[in-house]
N, C-alpha and C. Protein backbone atom coordinates (compact mmCIF):
# COMPACT_ATOMS: atom_id res chain seq x y z
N UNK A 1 0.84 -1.18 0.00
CA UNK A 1 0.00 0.00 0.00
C UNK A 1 0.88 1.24 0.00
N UNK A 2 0.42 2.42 -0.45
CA UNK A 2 1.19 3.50 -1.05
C UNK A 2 0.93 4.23 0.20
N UNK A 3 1.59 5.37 0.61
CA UNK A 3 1.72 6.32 1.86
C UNK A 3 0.18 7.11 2.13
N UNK A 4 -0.67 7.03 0.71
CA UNK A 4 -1.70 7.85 0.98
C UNK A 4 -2.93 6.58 0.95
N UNK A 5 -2.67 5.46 1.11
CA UNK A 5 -3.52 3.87 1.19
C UNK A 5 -3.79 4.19 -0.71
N UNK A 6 -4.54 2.89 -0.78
CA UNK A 6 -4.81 2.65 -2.22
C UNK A 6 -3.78 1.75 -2.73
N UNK A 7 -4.32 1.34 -4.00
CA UNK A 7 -3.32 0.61 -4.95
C UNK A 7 -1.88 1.03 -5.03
N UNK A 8 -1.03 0.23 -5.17
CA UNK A 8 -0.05 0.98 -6.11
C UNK A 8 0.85 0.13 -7.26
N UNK A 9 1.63 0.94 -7.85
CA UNK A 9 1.53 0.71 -9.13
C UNK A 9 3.19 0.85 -9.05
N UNK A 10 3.47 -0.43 -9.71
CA UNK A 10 5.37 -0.24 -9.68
C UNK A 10 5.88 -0.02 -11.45
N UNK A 11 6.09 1.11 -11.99
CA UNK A 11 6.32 1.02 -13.36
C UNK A 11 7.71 1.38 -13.88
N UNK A 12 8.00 0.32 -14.84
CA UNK A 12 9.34 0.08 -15.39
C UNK A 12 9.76 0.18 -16.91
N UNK A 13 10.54 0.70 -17.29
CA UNK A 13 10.51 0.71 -19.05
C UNK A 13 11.91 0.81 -19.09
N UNK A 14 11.70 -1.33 -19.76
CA UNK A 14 12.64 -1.85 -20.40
C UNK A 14 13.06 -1.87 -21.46
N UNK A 15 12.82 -0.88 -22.15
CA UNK A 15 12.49 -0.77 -23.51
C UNK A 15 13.89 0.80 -23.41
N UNK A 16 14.24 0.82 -24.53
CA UNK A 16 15.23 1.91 -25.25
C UNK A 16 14.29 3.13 -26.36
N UNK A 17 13.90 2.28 -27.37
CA UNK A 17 13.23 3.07 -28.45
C UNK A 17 12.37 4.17 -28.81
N UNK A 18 11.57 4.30 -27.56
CA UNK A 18 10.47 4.93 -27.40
C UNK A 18 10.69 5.33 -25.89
N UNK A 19 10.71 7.15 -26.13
CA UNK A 19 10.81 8.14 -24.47
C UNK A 19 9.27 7.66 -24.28
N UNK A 20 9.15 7.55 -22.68
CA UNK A 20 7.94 6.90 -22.07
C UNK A 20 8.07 7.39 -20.63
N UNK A 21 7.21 8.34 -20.21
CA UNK A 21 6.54 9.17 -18.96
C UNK A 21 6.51 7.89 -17.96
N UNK A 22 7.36 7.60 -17.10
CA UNK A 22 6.75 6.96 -16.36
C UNK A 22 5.96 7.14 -15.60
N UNK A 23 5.89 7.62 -14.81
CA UNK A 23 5.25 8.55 -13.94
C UNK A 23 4.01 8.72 -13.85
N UNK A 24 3.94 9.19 -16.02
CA UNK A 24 2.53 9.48 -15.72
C UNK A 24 1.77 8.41 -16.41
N UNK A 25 2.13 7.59 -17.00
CA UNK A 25 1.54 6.43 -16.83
C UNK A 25 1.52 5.55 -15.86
N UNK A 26 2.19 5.60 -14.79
CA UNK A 26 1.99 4.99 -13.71
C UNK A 26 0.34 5.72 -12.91
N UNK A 27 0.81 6.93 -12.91
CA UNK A 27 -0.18 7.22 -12.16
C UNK A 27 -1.23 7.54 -12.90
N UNK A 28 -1.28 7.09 -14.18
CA UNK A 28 -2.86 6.39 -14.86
C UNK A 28 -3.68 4.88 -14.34
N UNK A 29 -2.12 4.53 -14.41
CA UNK A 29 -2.84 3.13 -14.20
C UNK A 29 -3.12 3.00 -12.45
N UNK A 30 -2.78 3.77 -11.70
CA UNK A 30 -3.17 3.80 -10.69
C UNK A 30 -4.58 4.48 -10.50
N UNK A 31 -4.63 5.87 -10.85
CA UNK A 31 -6.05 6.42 -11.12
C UNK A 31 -7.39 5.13 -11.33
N UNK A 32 -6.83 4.53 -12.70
CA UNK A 32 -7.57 3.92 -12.82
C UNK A 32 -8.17 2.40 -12.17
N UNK A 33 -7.18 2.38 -11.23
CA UNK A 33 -7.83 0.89 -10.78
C UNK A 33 -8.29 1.85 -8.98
N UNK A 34 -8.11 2.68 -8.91
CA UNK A 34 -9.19 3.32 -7.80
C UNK A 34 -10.23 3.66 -8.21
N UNK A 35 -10.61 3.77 -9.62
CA UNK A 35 -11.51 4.92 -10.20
C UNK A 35 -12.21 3.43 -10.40
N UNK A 36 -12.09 2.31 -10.42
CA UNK A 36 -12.95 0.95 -10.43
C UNK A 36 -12.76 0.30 -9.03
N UNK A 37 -12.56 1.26 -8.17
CA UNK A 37 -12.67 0.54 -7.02
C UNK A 37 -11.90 -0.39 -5.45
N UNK A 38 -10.52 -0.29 -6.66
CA UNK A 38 -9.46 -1.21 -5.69
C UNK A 38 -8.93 -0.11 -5.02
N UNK A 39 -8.80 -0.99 -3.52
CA UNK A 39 -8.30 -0.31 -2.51
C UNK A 39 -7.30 -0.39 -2.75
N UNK A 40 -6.31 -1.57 -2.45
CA UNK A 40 -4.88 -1.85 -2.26
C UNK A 40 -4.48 -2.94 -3.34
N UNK A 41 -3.17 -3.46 -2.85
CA UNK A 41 -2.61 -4.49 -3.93
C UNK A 41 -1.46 -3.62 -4.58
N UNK A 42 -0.97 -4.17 -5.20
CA UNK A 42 0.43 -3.93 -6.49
C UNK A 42 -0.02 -4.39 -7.60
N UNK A 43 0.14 -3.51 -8.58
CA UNK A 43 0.26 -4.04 -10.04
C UNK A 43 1.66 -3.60 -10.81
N UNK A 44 2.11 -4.23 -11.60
CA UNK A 44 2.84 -3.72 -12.07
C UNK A 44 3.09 -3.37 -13.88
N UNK A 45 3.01 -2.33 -13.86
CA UNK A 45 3.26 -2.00 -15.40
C UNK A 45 4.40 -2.02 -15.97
N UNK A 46 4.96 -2.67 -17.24
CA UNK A 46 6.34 -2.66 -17.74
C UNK A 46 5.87 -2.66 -19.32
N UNK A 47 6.77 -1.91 -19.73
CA UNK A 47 7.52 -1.08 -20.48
C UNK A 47 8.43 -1.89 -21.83
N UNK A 48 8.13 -2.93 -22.73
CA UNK A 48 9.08 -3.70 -23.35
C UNK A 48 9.27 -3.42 -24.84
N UNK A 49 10.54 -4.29 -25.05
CA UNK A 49 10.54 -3.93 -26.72
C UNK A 49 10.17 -5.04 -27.58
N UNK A 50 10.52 -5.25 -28.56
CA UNK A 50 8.99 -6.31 -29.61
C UNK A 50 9.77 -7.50 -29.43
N UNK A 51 11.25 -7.88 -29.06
CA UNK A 51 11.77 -8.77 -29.25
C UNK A 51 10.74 -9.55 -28.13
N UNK A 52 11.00 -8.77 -26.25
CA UNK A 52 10.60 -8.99 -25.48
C UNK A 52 9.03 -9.46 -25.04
N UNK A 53 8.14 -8.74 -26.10
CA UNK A 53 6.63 -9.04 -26.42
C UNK A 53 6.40 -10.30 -27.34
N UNK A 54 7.41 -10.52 -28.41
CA UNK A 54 6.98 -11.72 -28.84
C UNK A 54 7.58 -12.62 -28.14
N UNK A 55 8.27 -12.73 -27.57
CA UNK A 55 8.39 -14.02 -26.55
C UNK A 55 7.77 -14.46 -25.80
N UNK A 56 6.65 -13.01 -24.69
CA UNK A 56 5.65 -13.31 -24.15
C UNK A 56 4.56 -13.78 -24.81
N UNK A 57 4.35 -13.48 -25.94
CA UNK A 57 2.96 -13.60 -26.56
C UNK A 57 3.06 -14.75 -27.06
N UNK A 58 4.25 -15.58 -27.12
CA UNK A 58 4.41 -16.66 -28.05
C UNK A 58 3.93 -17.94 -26.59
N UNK A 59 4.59 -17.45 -25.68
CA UNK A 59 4.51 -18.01 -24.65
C UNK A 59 3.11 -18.39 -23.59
N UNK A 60 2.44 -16.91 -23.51
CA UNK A 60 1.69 -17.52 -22.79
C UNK A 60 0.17 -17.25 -23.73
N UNK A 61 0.51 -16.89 -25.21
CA UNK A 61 -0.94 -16.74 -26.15
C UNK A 61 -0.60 -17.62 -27.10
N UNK A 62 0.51 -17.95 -27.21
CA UNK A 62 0.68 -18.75 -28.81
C UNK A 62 0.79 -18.51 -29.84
N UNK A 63 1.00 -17.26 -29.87
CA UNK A 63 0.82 -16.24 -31.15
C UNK A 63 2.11 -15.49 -31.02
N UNK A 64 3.05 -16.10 -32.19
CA UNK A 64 4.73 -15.84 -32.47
C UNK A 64 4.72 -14.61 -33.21
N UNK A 65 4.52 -13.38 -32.73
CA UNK A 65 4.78 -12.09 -33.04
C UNK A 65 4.56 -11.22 -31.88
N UNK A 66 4.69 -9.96 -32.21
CA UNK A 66 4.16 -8.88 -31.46
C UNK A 66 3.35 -8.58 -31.12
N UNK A 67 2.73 -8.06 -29.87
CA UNK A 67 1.69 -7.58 -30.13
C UNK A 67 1.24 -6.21 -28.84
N UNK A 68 0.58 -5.00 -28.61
CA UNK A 68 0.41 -4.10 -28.33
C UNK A 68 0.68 -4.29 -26.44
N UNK A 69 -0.24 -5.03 -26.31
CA UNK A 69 -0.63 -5.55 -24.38
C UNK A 69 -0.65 -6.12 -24.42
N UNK A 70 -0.60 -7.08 -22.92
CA UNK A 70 -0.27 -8.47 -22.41
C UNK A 70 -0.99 -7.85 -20.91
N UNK A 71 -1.96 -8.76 -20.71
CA UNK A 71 -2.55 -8.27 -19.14
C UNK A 71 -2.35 -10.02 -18.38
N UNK A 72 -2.04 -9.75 -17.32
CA UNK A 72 -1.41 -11.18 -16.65
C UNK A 72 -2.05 -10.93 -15.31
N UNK A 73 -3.15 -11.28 -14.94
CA UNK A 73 -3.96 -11.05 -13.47
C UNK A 73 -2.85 -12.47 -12.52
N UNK A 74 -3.02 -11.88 -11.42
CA UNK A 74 -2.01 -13.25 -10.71
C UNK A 74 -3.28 -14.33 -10.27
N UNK A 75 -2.32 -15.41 -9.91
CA UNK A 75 -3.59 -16.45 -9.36
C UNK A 75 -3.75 -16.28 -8.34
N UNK A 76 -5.00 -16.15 -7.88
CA UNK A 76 -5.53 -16.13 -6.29
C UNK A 76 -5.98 -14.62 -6.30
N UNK A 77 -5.47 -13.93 -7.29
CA UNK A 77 -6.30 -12.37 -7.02
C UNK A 77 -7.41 -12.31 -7.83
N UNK A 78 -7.77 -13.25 -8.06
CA UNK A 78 -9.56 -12.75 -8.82
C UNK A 78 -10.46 -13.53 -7.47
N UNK A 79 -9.83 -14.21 -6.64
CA UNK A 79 -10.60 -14.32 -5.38
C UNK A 79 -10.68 -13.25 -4.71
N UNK A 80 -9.72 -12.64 -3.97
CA UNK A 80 -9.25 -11.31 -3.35
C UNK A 80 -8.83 -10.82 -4.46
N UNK A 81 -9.54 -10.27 -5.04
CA UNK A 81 -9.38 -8.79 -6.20
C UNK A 81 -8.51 -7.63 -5.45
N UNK A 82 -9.34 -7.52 -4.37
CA UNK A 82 -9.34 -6.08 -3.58
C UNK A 82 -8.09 -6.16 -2.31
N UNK A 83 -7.62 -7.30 -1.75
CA UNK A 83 -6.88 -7.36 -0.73
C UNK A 83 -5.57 -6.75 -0.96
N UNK A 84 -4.58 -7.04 -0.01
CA UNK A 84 -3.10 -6.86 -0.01
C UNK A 84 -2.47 -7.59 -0.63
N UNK A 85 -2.57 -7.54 -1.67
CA UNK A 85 -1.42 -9.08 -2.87
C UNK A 85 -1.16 -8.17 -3.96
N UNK A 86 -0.58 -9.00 -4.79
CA UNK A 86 -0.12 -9.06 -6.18
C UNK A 86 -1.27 -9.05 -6.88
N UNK A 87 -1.31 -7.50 -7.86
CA UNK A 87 -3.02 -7.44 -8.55
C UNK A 87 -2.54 -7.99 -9.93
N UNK A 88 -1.31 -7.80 -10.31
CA UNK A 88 -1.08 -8.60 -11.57
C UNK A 88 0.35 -7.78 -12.83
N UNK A 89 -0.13 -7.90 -13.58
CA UNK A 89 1.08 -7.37 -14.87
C UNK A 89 0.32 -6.96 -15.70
N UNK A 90 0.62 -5.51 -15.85
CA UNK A 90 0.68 -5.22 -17.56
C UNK A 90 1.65 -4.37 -18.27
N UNK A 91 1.81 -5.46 -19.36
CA UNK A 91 2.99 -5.15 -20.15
C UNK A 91 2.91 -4.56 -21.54
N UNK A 92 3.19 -3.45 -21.74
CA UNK A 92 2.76 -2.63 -23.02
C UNK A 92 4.04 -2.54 -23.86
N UNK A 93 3.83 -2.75 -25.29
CA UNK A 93 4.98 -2.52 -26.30
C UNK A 93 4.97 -0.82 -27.00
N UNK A 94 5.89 -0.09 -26.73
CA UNK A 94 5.39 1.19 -27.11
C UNK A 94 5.87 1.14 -28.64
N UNK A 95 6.70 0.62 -28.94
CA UNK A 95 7.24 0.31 -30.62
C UNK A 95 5.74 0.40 -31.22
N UNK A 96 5.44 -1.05 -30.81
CA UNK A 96 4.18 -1.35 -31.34
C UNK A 96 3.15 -0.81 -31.50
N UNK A 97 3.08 -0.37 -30.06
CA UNK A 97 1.93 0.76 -29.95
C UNK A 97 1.97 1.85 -31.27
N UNK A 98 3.23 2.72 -31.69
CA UNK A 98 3.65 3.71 -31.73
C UNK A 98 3.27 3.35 -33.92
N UNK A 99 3.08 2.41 -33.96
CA UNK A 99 2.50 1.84 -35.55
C UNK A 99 1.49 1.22 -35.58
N UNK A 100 0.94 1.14 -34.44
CA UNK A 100 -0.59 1.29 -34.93
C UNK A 100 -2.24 2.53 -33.97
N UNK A 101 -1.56 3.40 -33.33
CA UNK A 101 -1.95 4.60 -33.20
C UNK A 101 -2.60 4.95 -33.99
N UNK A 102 -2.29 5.25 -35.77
CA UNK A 102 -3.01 6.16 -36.40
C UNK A 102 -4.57 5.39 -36.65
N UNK A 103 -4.25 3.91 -36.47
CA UNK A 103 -5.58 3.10 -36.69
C UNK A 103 -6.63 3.12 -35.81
N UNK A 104 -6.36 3.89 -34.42
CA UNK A 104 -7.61 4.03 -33.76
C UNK A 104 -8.00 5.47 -34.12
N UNK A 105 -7.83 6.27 -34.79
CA UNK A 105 -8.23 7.61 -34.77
C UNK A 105 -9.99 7.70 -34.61
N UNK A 106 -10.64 8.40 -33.98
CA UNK A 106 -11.93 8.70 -33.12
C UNK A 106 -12.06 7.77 -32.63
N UNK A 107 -11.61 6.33 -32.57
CA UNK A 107 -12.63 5.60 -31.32
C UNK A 107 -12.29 5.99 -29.82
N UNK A 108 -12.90 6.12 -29.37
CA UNK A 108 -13.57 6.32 -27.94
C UNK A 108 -12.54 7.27 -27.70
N UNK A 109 -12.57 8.67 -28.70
CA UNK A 109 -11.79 9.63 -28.32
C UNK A 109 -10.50 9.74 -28.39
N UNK A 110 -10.02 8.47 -29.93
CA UNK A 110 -9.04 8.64 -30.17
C UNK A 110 -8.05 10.07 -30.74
N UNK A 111 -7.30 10.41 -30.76
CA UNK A 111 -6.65 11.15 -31.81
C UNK A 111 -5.85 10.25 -32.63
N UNK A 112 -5.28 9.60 -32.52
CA UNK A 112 -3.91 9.03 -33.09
C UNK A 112 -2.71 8.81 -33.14
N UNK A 113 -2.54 9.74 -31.71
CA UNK A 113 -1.33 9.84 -31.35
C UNK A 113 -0.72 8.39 -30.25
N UNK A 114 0.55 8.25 -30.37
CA UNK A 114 0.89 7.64 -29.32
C UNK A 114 0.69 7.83 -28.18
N UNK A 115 0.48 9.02 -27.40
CA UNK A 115 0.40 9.21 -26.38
C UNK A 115 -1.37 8.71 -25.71
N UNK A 116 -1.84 8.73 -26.58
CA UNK A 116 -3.63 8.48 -26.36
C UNK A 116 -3.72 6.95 -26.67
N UNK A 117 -2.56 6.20 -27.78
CA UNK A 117 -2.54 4.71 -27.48
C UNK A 117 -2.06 4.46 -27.03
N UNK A 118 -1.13 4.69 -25.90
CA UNK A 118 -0.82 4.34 -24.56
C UNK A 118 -1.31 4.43 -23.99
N UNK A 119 -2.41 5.67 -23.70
CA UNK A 119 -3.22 5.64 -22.74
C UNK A 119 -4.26 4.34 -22.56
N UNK A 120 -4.70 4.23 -24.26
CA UNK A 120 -5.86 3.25 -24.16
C UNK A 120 -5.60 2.05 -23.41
N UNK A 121 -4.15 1.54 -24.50
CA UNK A 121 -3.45 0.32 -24.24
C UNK A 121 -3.24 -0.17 -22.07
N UNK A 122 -3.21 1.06 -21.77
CA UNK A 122 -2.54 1.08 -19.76
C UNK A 122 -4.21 0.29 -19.41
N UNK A 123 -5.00 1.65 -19.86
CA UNK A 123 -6.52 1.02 -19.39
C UNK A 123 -7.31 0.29 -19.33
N UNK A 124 -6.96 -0.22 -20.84
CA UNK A 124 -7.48 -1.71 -21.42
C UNK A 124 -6.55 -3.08 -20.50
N UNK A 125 -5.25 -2.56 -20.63
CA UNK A 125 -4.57 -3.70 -19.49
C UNK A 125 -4.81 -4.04 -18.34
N UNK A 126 -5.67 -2.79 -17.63
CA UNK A 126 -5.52 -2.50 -15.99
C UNK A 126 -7.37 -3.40 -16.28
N UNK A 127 -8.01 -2.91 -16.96
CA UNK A 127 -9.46 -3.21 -16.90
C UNK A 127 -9.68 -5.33 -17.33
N UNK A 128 -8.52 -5.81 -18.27
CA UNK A 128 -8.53 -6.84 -18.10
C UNK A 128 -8.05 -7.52 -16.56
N UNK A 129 -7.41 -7.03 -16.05
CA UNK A 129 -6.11 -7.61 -14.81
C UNK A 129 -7.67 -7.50 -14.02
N UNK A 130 -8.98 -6.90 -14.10
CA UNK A 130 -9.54 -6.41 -13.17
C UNK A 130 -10.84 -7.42 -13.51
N UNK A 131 -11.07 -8.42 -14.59
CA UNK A 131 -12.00 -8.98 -15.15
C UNK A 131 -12.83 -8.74 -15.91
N UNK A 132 -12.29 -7.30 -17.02
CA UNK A 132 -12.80 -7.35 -18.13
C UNK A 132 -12.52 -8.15 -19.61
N UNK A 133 -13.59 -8.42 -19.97
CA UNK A 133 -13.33 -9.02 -21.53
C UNK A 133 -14.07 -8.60 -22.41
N UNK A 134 -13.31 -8.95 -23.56
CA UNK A 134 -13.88 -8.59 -24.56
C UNK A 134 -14.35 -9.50 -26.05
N UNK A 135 -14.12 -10.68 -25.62
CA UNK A 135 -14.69 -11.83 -26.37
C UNK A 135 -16.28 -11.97 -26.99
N UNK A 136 -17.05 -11.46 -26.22
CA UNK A 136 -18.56 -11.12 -26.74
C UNK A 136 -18.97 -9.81 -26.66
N UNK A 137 -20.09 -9.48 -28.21
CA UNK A 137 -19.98 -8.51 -27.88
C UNK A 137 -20.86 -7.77 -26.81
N UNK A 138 -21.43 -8.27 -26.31
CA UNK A 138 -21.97 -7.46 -24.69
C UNK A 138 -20.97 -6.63 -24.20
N UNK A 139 -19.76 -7.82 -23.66
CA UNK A 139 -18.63 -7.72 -22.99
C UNK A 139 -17.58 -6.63 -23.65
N UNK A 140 -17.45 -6.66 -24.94
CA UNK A 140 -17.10 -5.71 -25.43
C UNK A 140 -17.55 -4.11 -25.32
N UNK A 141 -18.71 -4.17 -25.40
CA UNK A 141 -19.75 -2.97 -25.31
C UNK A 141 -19.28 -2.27 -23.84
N UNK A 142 -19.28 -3.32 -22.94
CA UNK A 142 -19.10 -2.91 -21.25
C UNK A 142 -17.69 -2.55 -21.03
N UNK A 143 -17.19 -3.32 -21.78
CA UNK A 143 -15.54 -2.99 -21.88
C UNK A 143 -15.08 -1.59 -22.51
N UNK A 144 -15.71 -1.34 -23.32
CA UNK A 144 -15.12 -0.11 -24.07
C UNK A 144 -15.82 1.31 -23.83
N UNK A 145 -17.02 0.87 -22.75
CA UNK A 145 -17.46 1.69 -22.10
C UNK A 145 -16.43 2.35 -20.95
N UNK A 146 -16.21 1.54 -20.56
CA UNK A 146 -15.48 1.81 -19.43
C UNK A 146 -13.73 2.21 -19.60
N UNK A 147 -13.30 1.77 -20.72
CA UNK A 147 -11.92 2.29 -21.09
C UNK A 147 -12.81 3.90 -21.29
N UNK A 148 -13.78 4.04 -21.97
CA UNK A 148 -14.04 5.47 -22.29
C UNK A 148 -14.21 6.37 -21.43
N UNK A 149 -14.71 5.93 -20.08
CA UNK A 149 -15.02 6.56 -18.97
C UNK A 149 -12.97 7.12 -18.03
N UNK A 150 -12.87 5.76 -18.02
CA UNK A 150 -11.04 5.54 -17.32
C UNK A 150 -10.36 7.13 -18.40
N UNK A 151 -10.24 6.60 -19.87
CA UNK A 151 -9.55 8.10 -20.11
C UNK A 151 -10.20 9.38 -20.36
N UNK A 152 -11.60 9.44 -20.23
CA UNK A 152 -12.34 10.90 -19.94
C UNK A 152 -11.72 11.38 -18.90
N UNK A 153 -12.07 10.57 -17.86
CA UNK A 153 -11.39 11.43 -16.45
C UNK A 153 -10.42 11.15 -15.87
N UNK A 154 -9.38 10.43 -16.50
CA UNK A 154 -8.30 10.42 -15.82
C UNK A 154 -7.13 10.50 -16.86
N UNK A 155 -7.17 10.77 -18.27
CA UNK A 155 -6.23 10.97 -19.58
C UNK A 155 -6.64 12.24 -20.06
N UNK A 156 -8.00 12.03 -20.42
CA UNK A 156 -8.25 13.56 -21.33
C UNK A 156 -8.53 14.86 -20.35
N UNK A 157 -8.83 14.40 -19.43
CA UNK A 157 -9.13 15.56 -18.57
C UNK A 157 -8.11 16.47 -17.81
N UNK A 158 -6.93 15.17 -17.93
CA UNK A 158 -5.71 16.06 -17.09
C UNK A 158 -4.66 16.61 -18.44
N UNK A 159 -5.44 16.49 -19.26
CA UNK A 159 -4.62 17.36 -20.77
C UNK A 159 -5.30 18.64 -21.09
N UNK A 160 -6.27 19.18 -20.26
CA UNK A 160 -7.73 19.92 -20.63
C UNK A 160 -6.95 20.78 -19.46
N UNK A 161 -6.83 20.23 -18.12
CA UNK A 161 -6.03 21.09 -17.02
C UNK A 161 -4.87 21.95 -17.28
């Protein structure tokens, strides 16, 4: 637990290629898993490059390439979601990210920039680690509701400040 209680969020960027705010993506992805509710726990966000993503993705998806996020909830925290443990991993490729940006332009308030698909990419990670999916589309619908809500008030709003 962090000095002021709540989640917290340990963020790392292993990555060279791409300058990356830690900071303030940390304290997105923190925003956002209070702004759904979690008290406490650790998550941790990291920072990789594509070599490092396709190894994960090959590994624990099966799918031998790159790819944007990797959300890794730990075991035993979807029992205790909310307790003092390990809330999970998410691991974002900013390379990756950073070539396919221009392809979300307007959804849910895209621009196109990298900096707004990072944002998506943190929220969408933090909102899976938290038991969202997006496999049906209900679930989708609820899902992308709520990434829309996470960067209204906690991405677009502190760019408006």
């Amino acid at each position: 637990m962090n000095e002021s209680g709540g989640p917290v969020v340990v963020a790392t960027d292993e990555q060279h290629a791409v300058a990356v705010d830690i900071e303030r993506w940390r304290s997105l992805a923190e925003q956002s898993l209070r702004h759904e509710g979690v008290d406490s726990g650790e998550l941790d966000l990291l920072f990789v490059d594509e070599d490092t993503m396709t190894g994960l993705n090959t590994q624990h998806m099966g799918e031998d390439r790159p790819t944007d996020v990797l959300s890794f909830p730990l075991d035993g925290a979807a029992d205790d979601p909310f307790g003092d443990n390990l809330i999970g991993d998410v691991v974002v490729c900013p390379v990756y990210a950073g070539r396919q940006a221009a392809d979300h332009v307007g959804d849910r308030g895209h621009d196109g920039s990298l900096d707004d698909e990072l944002a998506l990419l943190i929220v969408h990670g933090v909102l899976h680690i938290l038991g969202h999916d997006h496999a049906e589309p209900d679930e989708t619908g609820r899902m992308q509701a709520a990434e829309l809500e996470l960067l209204d008030t906690h991405h677009r709003g502190s760019r408006r400040s």
